[in-house]
C-alpha atoms as a PDB file:
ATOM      1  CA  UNK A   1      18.277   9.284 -36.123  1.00  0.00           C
ATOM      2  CA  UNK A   2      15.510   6.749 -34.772  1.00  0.00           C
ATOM      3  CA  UNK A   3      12.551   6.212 -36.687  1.00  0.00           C
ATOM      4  CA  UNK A   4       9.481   8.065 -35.774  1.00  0.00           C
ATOM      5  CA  UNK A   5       5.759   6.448 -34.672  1.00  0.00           C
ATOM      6  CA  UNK A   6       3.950   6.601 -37.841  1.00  0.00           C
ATOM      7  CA  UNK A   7       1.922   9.718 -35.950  1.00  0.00           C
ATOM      8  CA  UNK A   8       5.295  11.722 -35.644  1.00  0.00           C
ATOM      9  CA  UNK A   9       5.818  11.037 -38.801  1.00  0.00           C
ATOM     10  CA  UNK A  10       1.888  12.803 -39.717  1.00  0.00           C
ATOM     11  CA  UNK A  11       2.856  15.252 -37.378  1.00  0.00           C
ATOM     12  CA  UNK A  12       6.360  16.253 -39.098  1.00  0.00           C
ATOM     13  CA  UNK A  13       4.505  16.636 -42.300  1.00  0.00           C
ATOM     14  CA  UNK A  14       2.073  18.890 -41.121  1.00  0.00           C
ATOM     15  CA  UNK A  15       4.427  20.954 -39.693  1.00  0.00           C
ATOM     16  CA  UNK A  16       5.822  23.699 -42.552  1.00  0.00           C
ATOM     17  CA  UNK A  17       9.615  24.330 -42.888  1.00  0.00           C
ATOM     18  CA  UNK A  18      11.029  27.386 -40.386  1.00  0.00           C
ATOM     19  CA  UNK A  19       8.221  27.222 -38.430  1.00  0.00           C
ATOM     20  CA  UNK A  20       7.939  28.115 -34.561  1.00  0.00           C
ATOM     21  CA  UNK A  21       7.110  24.780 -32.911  1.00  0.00           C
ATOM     22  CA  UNK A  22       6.652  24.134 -29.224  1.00  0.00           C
ATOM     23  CA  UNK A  23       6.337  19.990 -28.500  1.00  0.00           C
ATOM     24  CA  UNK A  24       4.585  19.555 -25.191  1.00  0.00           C
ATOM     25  CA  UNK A  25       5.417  16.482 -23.100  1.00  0.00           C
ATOM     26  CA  UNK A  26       8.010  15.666 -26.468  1.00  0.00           C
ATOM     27  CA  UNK A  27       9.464  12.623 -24.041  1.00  0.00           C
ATOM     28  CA  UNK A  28      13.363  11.725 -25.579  1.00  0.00           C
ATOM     29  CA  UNK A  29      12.972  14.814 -28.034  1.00  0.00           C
ATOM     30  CA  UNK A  30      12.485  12.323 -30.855  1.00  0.00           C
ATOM     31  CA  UNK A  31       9.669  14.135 -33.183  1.00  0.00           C
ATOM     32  CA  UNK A  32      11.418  17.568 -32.145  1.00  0.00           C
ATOM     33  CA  UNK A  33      14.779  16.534 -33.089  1.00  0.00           C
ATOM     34  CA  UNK A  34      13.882  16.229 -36.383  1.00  0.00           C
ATOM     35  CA  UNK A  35      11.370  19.101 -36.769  1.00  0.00           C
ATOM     36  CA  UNK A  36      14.888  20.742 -36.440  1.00  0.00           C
ATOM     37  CA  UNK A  37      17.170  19.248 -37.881  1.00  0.00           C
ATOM     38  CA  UNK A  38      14.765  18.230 -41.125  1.00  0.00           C
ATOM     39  CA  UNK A  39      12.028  20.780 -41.111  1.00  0.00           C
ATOM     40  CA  UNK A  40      14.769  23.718 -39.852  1.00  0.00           C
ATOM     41  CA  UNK A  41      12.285  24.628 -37.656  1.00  0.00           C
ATOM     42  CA  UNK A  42      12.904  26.632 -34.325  1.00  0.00           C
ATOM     43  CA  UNK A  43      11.816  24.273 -31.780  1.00  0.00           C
ATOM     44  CA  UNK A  44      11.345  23.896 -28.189  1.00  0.00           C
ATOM     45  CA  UNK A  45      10.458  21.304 -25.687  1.00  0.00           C
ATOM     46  CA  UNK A  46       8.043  20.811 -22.650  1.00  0.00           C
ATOM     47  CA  UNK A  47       8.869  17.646 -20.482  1.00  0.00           C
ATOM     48  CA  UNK A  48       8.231  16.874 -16.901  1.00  0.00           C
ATOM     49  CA  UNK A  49      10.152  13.663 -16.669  1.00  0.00           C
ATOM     50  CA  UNK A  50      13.330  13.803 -15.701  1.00  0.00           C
ATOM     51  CA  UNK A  51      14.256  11.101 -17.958  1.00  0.00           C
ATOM     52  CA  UNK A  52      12.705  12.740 -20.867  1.00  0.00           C
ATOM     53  CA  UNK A  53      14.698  15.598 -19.722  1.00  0.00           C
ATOM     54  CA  UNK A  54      18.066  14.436 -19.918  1.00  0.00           C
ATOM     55  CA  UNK A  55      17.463  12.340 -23.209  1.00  0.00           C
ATOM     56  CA  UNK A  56      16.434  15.660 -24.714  1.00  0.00           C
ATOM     57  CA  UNK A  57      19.824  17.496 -23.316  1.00  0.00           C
ATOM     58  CA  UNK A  58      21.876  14.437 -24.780  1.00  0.00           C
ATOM     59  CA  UNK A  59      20.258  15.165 -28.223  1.00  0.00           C
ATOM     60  CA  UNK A  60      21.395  18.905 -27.883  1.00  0.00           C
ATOM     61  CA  UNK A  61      17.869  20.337 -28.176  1.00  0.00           C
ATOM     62  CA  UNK A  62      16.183  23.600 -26.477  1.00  0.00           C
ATOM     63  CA  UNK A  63      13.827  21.818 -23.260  1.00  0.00           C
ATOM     64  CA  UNK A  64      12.649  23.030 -20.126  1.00  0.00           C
ATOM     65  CA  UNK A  65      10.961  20.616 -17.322  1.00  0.00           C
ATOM     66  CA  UNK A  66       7.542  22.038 -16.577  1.00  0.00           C
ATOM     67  CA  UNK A  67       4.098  20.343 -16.175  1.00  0.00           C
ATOM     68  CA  UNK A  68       1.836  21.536 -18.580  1.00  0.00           C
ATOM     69  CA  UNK A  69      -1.324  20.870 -16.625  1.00  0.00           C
ATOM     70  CA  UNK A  70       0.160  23.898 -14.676  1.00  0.00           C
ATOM     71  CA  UNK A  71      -0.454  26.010 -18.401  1.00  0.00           C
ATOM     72  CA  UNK A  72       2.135  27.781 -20.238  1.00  0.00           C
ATOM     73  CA  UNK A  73       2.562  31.227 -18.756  1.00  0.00           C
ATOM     74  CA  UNK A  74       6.054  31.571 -19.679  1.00  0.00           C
ATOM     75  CA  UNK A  75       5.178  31.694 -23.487  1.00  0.00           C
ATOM     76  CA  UNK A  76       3.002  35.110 -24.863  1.00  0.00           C
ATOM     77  CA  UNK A  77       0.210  34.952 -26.866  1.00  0.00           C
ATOM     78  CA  UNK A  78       0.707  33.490 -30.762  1.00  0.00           C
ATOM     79  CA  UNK A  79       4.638  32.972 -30.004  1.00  0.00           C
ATOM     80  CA  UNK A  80       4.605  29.344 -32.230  1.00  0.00           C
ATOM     81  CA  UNK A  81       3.167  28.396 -35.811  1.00  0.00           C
ATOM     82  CA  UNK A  82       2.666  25.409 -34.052  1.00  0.00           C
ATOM     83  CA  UNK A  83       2.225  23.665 -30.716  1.00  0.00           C
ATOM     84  CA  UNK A  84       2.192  20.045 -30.579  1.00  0.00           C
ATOM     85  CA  UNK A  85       0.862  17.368 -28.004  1.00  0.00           C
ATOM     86  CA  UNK A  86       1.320  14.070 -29.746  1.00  0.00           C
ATOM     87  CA  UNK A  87       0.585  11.155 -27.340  1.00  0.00           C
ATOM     88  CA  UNK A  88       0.241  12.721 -24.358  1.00  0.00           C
ATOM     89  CA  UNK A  89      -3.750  14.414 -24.199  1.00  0.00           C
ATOM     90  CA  UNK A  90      -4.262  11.167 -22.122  1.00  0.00           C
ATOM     91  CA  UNK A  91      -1.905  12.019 -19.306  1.00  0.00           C
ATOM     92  CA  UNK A  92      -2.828  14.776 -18.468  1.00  0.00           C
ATOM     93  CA  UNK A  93      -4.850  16.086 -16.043  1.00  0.00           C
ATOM     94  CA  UNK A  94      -6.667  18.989 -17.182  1.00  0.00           C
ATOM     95  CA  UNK A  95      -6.915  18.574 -21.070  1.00  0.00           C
ATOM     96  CA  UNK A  96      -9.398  21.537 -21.365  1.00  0.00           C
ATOM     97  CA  UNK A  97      -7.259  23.814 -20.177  1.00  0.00           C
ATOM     98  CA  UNK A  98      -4.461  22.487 -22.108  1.00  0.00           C
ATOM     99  CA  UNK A  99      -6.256  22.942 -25.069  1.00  0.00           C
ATOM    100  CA  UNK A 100      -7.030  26.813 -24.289  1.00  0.00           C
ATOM    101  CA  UNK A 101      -3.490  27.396 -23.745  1.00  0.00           C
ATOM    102  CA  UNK A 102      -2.067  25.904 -26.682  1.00  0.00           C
ATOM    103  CA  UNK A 103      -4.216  28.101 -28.913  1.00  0.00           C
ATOM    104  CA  UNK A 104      -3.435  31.110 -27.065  1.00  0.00           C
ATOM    105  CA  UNK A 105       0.593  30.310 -27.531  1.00  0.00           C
ATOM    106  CA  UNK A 106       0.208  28.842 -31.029  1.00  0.00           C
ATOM    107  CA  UNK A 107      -0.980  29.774 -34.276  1.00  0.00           C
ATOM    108  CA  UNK A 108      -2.255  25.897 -35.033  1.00  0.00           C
ATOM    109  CA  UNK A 109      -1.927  22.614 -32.694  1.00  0.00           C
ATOM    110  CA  UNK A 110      -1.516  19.470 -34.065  1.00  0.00           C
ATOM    111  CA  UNK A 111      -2.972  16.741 -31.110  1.00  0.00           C
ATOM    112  CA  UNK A 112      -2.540  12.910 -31.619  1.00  0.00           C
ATOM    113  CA  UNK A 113      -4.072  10.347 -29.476  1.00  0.00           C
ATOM    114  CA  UNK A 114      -4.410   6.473 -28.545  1.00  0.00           C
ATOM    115  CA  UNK A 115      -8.496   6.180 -29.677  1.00  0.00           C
ATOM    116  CA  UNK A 116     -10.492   4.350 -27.049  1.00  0.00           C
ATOM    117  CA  UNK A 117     -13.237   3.855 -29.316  1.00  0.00           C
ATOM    118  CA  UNK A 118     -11.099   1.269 -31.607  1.00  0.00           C
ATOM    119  CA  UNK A 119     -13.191  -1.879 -32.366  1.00  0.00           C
ATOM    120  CA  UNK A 120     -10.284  -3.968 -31.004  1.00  0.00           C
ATOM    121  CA  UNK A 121     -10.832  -1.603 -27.321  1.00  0.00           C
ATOM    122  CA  UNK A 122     -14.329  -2.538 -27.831  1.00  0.00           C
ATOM    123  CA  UNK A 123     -14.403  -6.348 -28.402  1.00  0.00           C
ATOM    124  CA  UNK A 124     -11.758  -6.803 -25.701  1.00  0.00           C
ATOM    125  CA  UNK A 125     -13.844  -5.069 -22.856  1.00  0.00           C
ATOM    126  CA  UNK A 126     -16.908  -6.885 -24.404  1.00  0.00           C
ATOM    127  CA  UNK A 127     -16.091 -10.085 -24.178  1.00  0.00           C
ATOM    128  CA  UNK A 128     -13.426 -10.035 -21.240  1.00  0.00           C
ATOM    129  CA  UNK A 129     -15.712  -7.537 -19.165  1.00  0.00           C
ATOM    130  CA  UNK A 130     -12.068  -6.076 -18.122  1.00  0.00           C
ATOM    131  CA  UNK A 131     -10.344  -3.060 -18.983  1.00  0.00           C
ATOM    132  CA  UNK A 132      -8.332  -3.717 -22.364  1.00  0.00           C
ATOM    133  CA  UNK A 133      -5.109  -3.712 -23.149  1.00  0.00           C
ATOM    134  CA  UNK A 134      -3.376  -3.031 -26.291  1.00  0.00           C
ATOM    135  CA  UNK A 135      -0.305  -2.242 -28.335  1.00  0.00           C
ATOM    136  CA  UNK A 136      -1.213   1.588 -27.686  1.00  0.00           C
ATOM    137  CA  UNK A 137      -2.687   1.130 -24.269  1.00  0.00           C
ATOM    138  CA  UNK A 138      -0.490  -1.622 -22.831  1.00  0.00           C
ATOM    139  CA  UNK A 139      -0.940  -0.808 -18.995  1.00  0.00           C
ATOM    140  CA  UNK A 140      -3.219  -2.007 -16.303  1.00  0.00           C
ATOM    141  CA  UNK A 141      -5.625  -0.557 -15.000  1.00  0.00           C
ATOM    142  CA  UNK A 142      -4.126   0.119 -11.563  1.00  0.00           C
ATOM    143  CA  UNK A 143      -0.931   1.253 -12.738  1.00  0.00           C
ATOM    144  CA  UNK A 144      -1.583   3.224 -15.996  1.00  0.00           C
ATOM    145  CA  UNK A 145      -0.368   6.836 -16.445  1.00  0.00           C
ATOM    146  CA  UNK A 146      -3.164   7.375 -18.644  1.00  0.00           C
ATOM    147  CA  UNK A 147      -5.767   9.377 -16.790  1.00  0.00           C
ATOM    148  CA  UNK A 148      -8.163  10.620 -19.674  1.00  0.00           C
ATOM    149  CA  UNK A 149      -8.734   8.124 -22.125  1.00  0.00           C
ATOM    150  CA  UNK A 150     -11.173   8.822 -25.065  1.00  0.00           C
ATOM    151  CA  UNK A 151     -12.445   8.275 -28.357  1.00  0.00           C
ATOM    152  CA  UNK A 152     -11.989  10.602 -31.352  1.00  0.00           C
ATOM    153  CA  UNK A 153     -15.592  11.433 -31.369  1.00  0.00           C
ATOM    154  CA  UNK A 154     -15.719  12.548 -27.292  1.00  0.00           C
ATOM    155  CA  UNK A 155     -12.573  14.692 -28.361  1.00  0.00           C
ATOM    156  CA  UNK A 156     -14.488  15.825 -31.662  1.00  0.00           C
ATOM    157  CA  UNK A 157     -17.495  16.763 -29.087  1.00  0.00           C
ATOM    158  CA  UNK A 158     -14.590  18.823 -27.231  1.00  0.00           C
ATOM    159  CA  UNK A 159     -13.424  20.458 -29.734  1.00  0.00           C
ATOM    160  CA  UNK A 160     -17.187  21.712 -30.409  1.00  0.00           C
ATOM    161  CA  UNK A 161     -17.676  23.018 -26.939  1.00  0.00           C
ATOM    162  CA  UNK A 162     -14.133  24.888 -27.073  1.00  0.00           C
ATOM    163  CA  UNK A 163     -15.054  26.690 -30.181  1.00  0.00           C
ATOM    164  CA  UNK A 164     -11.853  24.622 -31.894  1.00  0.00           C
ATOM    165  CA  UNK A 165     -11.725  24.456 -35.605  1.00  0.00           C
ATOM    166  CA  UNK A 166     -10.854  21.664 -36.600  1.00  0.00           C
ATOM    167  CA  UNK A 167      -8.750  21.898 -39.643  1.00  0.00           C
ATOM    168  CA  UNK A 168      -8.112  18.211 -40.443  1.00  0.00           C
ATOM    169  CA  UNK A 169      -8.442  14.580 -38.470  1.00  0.00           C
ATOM    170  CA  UNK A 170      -6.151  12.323 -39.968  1.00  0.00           C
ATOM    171  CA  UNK A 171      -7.134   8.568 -38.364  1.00  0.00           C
ATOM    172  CA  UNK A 172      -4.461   6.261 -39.118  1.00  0.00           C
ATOM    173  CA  UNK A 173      -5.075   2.930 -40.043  1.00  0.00           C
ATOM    174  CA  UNK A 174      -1.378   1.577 -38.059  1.00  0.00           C
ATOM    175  CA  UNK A 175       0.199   2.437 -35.455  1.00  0.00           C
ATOM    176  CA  UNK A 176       3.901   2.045 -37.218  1.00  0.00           C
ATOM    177  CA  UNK A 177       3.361   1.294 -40.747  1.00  0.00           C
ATOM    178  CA  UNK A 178       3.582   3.771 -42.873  1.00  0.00           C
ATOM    179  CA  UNK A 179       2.203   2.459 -46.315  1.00  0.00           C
ATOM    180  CA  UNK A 180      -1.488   1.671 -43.911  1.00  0.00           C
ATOM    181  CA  UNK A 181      -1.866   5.138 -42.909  1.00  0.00           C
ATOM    182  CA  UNK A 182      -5.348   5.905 -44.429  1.00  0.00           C
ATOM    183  CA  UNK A 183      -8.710   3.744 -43.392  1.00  0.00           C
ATOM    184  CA  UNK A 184      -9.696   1.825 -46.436  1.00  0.00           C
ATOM    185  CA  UNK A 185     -12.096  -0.751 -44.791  1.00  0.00           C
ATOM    186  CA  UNK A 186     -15.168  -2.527 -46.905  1.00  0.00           C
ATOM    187  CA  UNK A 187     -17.076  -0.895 -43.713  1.00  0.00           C
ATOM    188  CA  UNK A 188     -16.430   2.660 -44.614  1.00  0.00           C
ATOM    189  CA  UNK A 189     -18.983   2.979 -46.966  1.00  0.00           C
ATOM    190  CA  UNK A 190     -21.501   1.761 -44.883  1.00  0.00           C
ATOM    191  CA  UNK A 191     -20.579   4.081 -41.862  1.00  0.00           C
ATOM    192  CA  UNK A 192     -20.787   7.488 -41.369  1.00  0.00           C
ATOM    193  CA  UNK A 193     -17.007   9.143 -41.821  1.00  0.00           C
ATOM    194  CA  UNK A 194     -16.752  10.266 -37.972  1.00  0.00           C
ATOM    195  CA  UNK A 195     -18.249   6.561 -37.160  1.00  0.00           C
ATOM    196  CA  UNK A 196     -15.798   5.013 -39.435  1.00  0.00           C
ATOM    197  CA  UNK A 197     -12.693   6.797 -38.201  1.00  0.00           C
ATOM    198  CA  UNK A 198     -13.730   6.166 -34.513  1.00  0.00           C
ATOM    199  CA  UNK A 199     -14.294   2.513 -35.528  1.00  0.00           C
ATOM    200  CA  UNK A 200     -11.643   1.567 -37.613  1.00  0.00           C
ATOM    201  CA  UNK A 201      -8.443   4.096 -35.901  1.00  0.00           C
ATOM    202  CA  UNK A 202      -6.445   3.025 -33.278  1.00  0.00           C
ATOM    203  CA  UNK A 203      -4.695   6.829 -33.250  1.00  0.00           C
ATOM    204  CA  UNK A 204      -5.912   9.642 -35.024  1.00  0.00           C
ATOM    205  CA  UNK A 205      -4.107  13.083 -35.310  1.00  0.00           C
ATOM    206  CA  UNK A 206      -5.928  16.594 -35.245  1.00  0.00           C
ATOM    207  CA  UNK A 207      -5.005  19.931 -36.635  1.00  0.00           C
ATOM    208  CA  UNK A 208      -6.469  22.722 -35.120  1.00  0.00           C
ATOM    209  CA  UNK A 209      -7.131  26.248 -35.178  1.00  0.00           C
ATOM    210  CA  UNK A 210      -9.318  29.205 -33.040  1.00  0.00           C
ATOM    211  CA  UNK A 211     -12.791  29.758 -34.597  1.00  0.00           C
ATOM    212  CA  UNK A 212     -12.437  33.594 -36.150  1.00  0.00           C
ATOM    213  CA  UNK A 213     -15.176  35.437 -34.878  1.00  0.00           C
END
């Protein structure tokens, strides 16, 4: 089994054993092979790529192609523990809606993003004057399949107007290394924590919930 991204990995341990997981736009099947197979859980995928398609079939896991943007009528109201979009917020088209859906289908969603906001985001559009590219945003700007790029505050701000609980944000300090997880910066305790985290991440995960009434 291939080595997660350090997020997956946040993800996976969030995630309780025997749980009801649905992995929207879960790509090769990677994180949701070994919810499975590791967690036990009773997983399912949502891809649209053919590609991701197939890679999923090859790994013998439970997938469907559908495009989320499109919402997820085929699923009933609290069917999953947990639904999870990790990487893929910023391709898609219609993220509030998104949102709405997974809480209707799940229990909790667990969301993990690229964060625009980064310092290294910053610096590069400030002193090249041109859209930046990274390690977690590697693509032009003409041919870049991510549509709806933000930072963790904008989706904190989101998450307010959407009446989202937000359980815990875990920013991550790497992208892939695992003992860097945490932000420990001599910065932090001059910032405010959402200003440090939407500093100092370059990906952050969420775990959410519905507000009770």
């Amino acid at each position: 089994m291939h080595k997660l991204r350090i997020d997956q990995a946040v993800i996976a341990e969030l995630v309780s054993k025997e749980a009801r997981v649905l992995d929207l736009g879960c790509g090769d099947g990677l994180l949701l092979e070994h919810l499975i197979h590791r967690k036990h859980a009773r997983g399912f995928g949502v891809e649209i790529s053919h590609e991701g398609v197939h890679a999923c079939i090859a790994r013998g896991l439970p997938v469907y192609q559908g495009d989320i943007d499109q919402g997820l009528s085929d699923h009933h109201d609290d069917s999953f523990d947990y639904v999870i979009l990790s990487h893929t917020l910023q391709a898609i088209h219609r993220p509030e809606y998104v949102l709405k859906e997974m809480l209707r289908v799940g229990k909790k969603i667990i969301v993990s993003f690229p964060n625009f906001g980064h310092w290294r985001v910053r610096l590069k559009l400030l002193l090249s004057g041109r859209m930046p590219r990274t390690r977690l945003l590697p693509y032009r700007w003409y041919n870049t399949p991510y549509i709806r790029l933000c930072t963790i505050l904008d989706f904190e701000d989101l998450c307010a107007e959407l009446d989202i609980h937000i359980l815990r944000r875990i920013p991550l300090a790497a992208q892939d290394h695992p003992a860097r997880r945490t932000i420990q910066h001599p910065l932090s305790q001059w910032l405010l924590p959402g200003t440090t985290a939407n500093l100092l991440a370059p990906v952050v995960v969420f775990l959410l919930e519905r507000k009770t009434p």
